[in-house]
Protein backbone atom coordinates (compact mmCIF):
# COMPACT_ATOMS: atom_id res chain seq x y z
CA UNK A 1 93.70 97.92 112.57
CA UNK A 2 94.04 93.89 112.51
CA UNK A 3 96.80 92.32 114.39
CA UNK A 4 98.08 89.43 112.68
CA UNK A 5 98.42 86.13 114.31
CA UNK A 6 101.64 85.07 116.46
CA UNK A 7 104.54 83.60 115.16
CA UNK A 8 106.90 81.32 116.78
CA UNK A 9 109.66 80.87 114.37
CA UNK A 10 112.60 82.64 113.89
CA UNK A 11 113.98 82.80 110.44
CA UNK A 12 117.94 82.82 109.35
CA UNK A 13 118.55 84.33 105.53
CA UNK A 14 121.84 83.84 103.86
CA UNK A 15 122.02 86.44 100.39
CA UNK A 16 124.22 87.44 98.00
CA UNK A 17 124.19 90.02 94.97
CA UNK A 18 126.90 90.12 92.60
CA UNK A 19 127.21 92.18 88.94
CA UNK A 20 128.98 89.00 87.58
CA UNK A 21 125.53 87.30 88.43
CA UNK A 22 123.78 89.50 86.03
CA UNK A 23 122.27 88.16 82.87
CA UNK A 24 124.49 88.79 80.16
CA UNK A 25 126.99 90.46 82.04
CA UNK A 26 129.74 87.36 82.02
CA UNK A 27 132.05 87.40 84.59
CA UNK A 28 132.71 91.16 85.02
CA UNK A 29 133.44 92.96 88.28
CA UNK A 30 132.22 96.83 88.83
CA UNK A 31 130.34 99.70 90.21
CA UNK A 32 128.36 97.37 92.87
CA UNK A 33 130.13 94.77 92.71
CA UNK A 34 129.49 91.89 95.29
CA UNK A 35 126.65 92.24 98.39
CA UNK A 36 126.76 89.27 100.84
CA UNK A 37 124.40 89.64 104.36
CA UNK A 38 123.35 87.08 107.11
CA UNK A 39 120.07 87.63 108.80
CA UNK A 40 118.39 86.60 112.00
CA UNK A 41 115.19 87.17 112.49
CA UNK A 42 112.99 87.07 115.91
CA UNK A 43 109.37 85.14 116.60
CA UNK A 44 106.85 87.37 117.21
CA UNK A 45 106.07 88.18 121.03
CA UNK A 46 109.80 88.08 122.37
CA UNK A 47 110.69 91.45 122.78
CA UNK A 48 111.11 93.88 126.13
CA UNK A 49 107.50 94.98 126.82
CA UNK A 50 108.94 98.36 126.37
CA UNK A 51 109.88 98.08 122.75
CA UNK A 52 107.16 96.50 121.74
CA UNK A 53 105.00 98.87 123.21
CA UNK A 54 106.95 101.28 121.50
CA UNK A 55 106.07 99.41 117.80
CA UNK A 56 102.20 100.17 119.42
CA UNK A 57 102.54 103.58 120.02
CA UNK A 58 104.51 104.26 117.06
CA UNK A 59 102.63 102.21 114.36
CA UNK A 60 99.65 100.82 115.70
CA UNK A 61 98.39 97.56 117.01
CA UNK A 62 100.55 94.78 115.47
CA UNK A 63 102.98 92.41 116.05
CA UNK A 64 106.31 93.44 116.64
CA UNK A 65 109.75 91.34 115.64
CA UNK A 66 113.99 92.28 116.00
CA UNK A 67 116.13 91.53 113.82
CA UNK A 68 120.50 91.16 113.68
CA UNK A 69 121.96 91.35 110.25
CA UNK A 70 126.03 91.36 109.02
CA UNK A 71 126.42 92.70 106.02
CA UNK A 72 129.66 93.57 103.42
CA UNK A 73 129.26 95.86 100.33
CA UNK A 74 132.03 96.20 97.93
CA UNK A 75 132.49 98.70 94.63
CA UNK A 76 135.17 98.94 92.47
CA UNK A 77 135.70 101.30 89.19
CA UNK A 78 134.85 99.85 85.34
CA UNK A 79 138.33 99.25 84.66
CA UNK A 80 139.36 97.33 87.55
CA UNK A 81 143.34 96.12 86.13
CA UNK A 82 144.53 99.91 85.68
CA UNK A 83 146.69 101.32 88.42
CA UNK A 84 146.18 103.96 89.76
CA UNK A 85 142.32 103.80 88.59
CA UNK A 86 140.60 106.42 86.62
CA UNK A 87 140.23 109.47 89.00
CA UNK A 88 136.83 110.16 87.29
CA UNK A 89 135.52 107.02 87.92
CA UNK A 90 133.85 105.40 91.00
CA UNK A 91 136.36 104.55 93.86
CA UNK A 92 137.34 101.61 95.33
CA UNK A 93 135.09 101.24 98.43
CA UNK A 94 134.26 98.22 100.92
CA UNK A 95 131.46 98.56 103.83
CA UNK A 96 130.99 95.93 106.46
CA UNK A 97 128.16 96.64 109.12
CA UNK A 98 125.71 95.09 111.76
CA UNK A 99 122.24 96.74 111.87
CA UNK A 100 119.90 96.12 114.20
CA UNK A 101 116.20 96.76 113.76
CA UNK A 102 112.50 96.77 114.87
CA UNK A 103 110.08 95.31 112.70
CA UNK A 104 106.42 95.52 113.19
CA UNK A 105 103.59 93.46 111.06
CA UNK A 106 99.90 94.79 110.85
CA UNK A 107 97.65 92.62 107.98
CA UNK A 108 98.29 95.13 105.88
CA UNK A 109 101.80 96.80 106.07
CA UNK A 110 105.27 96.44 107.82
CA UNK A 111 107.06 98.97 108.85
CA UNK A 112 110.77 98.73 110.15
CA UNK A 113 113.23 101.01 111.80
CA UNK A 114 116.67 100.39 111.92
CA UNK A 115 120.71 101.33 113.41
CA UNK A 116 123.43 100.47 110.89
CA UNK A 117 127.10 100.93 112.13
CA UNK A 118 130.23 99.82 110.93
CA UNK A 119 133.25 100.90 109.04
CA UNK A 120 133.91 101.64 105.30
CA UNK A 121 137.48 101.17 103.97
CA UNK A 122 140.60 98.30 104.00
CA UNK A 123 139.02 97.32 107.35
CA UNK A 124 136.16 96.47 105.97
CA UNK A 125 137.80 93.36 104.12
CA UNK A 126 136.33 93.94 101.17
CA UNK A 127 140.22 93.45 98.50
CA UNK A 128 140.27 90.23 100.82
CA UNK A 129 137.14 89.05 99.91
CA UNK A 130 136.63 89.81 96.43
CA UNK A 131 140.45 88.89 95.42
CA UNK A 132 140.55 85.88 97.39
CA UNK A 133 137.50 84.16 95.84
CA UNK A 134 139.16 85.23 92.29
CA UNK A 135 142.21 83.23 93.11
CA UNK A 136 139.80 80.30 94.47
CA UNK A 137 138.20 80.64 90.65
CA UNK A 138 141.03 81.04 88.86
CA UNK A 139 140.49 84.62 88.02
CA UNK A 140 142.37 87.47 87.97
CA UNK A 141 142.81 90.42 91.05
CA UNK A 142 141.23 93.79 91.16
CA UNK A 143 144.58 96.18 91.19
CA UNK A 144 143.28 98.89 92.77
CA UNK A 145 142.39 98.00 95.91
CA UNK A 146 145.35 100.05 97.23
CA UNK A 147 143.04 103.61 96.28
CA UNK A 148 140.23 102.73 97.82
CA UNK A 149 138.11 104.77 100.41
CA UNK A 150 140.14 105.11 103.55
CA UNK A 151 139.36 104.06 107.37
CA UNK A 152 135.93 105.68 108.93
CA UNK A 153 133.74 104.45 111.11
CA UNK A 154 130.28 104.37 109.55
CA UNK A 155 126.38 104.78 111.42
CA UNK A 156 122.67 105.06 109.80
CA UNK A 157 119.45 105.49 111.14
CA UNK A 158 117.19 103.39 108.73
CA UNK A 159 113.43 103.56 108.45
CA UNK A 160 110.91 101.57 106.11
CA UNK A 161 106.94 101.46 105.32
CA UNK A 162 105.41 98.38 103.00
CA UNK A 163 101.88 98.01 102.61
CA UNK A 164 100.39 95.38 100.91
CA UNK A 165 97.18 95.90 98.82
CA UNK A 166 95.49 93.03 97.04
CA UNK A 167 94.34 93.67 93.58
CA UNK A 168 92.87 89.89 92.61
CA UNK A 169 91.67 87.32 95.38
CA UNK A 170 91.24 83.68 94.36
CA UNK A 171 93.34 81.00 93.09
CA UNK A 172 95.38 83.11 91.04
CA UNK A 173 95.97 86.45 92.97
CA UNK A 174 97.87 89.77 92.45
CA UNK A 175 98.86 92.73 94.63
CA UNK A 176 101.26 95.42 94.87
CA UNK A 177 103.62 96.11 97.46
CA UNK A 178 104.19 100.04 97.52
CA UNK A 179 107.08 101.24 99.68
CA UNK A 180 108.71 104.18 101.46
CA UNK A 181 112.30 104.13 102.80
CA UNK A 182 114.96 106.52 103.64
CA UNK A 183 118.10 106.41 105.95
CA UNK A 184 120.66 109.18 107.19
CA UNK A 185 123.95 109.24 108.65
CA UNK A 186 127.42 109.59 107.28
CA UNK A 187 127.19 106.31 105.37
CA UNK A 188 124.34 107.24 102.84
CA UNK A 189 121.44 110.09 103.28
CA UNK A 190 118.71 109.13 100.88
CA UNK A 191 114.85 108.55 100.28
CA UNK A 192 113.44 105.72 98.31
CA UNK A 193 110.10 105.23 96.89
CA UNK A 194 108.58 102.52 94.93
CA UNK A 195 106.43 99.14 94.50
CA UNK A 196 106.38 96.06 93.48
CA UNK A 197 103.54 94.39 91.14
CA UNK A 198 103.39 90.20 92.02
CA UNK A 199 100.88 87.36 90.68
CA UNK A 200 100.93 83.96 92.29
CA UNK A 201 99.86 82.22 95.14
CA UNK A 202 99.58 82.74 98.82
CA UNK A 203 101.04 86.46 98.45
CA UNK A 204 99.80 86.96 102.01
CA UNK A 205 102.72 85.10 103.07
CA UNK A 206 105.09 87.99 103.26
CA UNK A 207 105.90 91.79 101.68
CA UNK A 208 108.00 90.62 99.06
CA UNK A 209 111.61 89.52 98.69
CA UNK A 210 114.61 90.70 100.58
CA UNK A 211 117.29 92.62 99.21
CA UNK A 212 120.89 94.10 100.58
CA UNK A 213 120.09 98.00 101.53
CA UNK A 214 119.24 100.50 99.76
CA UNK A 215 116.65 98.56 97.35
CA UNK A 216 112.95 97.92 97.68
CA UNK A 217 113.49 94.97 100.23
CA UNK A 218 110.16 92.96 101.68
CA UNK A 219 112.84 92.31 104.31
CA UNK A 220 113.09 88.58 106.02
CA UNK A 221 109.92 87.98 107.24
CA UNK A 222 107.68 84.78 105.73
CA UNK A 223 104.83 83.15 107.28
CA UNK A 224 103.23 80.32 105.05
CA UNK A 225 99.75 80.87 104.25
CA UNK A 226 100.19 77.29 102.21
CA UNK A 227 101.54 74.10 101.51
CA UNK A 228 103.53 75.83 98.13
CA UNK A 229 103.66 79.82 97.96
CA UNK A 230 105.09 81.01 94.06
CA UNK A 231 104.59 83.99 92.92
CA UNK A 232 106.30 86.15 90.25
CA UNK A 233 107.68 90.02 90.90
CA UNK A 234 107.89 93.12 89.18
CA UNK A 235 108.69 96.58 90.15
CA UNK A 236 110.38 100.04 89.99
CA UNK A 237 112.12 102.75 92.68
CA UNK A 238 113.38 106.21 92.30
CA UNK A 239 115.77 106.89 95.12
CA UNK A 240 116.92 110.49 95.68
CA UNK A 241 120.71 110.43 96.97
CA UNK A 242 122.19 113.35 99.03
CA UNK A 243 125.25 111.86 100.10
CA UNK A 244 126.93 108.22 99.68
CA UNK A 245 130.70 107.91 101.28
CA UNK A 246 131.32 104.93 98.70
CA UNK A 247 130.95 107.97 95.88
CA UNK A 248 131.52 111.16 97.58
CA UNK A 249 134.72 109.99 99.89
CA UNK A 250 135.41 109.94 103.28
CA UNK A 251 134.06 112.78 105.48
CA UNK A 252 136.97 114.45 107.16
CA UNK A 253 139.94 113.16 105.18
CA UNK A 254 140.88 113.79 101.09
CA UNK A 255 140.68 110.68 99.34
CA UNK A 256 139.10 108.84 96.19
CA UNK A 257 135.55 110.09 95.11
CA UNK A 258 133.35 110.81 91.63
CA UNK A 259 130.77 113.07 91.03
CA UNK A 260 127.61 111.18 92.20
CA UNK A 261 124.20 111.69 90.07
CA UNK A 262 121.63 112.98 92.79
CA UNK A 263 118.87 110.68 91.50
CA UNK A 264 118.87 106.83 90.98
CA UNK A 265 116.41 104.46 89.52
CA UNK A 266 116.40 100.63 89.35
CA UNK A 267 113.90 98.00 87.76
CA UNK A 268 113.53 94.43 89.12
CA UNK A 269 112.08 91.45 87.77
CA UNK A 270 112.22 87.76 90.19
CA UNK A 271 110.18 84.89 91.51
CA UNK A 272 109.91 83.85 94.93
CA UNK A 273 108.94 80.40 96.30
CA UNK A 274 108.23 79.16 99.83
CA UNK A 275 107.76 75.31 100.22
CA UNK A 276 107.73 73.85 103.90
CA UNK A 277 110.41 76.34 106.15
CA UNK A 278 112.15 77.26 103.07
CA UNK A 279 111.81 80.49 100.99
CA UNK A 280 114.25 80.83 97.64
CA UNK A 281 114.10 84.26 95.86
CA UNK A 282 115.97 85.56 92.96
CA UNK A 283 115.94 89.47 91.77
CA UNK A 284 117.38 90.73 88.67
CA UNK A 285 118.20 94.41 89.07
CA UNK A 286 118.83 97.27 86.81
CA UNK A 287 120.06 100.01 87.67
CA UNK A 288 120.79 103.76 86.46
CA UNK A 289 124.00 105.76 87.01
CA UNK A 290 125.06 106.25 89.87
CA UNK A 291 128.13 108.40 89.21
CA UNK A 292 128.55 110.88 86.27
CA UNK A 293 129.95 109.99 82.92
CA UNK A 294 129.09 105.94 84.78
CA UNK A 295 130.59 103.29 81.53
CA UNK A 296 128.29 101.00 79.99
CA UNK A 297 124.98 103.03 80.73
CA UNK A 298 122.70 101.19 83.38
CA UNK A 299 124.49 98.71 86.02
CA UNK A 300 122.85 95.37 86.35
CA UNK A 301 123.39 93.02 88.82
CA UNK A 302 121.53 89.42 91.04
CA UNK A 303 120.25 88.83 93.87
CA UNK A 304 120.17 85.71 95.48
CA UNK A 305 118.60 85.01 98.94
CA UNK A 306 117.29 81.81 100.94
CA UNK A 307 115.60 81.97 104.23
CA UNK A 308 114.77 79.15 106.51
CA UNK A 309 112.34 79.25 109.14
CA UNK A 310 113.20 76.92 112.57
């Protein structure tokens, strides 16, 4: 198995998803509501001997990277102005966490493993930050924010598998990106499986796009094959859901929870372009329910990242 070249660069990614982002959807808070994550990325080549002879032994020959990431996830019910919410519908529920995880690059597929920890309820800040930036907008509050999912501290193992497999070489090329993820802990127990379908230019640059977890995510990682990398994205995931505290409510306390549909599926659609250090993406997600009797059929919501290499 190849090992790709080294890297020197480290790369910082600011993103945010938001529902009110979504196509058509106007300015309309719920279900998944905002998703807003800082990245930093490692060069190649920096890490203990000992972990990265652990991305060997594990994975192969390959170059191995770490990451740092802060991340806040926030959810609110359809009818966010009703008080107290609709018992039947999805609770109130902010996340905040910092993961930390291994990445590790053959030319072919990335693979990443990952520790998520945190806390999911009002310590989480999540009625600060969504109610604050509707009073910077001139918009009204979310009213239930009183309901939502209490105090518990929150940890996930996290584990992911891209490969990339080139369909059409040339000037205008396509490949697919299949991908396996899954995580466990007492924040979300799932498995994912998908791809995603690109045509463009330079699409050995990276995996694909990033997105905020759980999602088909080519994570963080670019290296510029060219002068200008474009390329254009489609794909699909099923994601099989055994437990999610933002739906099922806290672990060893009563408090706000639905009835959560065991199986979820999203589409994406999105271009991605890299020019010098910079790489701008943009994803437009639907979604299925996620929660029994879920308003408004399928959620939709944006994703918005930029990355910058230094």
């Amino acid at each position: 198995m190849a090992q790709p070249p080294s890297d020197p660069a480290g790369i910082w990614t600011l993103q945010d998803e938001n529902s009110s982002v979504a196509t058509g959807s106007g300015l309309k808070d719920k279900y998944y509501v905002n998703g807003l994550r800082l990245n930093w990325t490692s060069p190649t080549d920096t890490l203990p001997a000992s972990l990265s002879n652990f991305g060997n032994w594990l994975w192969g020959p390959g170059r191995s990277r770490y990451s740092i990431e802060l991340s806040q996830s926030m959810y609110t019910p359809a009818n966010n102005q009703i008080v107290p919410p609709d018992p039947r519908d999805r609770p109130y529920a902010g996340v905040l966490t910092a993961t930390a995880s291994l990445l590790h690059d053959t030319d072919s597929s990335r693979s990443i493993l990952g520790l998520q920890a945190g806390v999911v309820g009002p310590d989480a800040l999540a009625k600060q930050m969504q109610n604050g930036f509707h009073s910077l907008i001139g918009y009204g509050p979310s009213r239930g924010w009183k309901y939502q999912i209490h105090d518990e501290p929150v940890a996930d193992l996290l584990a992911e598998k891209i490969w990339r497999v080139p369909l059409v070489r040339g000037g205008l090329q396509m490949d697919a990106l299949p991908e396996v993820a899954g995580g466990a802990g007492n924040l979300r127990v799932y498995g994912l499986a998908g791809s995603v379908f690109r045509i463009g230019q330079g699409l050995d640059s990276d995996y694909g796009v990033a997105r905020v977890n759980p999602g088909l995510s080519g994570s963080d990682v670019y290296v510029p094959t060219r002068n200008l990398v474009w390329y254009f994205f489609a794909g699909a995931d099923g994601q099989a859901v055994a437990h999610d505290i933002t739906i099922d409510g806290n672990t060893f306390q009563s408090s706000a929870s639905a009835t959560r549909e065991p199986f979820v599926g999203e589409l994406e659609i999105g271009f991605a372009v890299i020019l010098g250090r910079a790489r701008v993406s943009y994803t437009q997600v639907i979604q299925t329910e996620e929660i029994k009797g879920q308003h408004g059929g399928p959620h939709q919501f944006g994703s918005l990242a930029l990355s910058l290499r230094y």
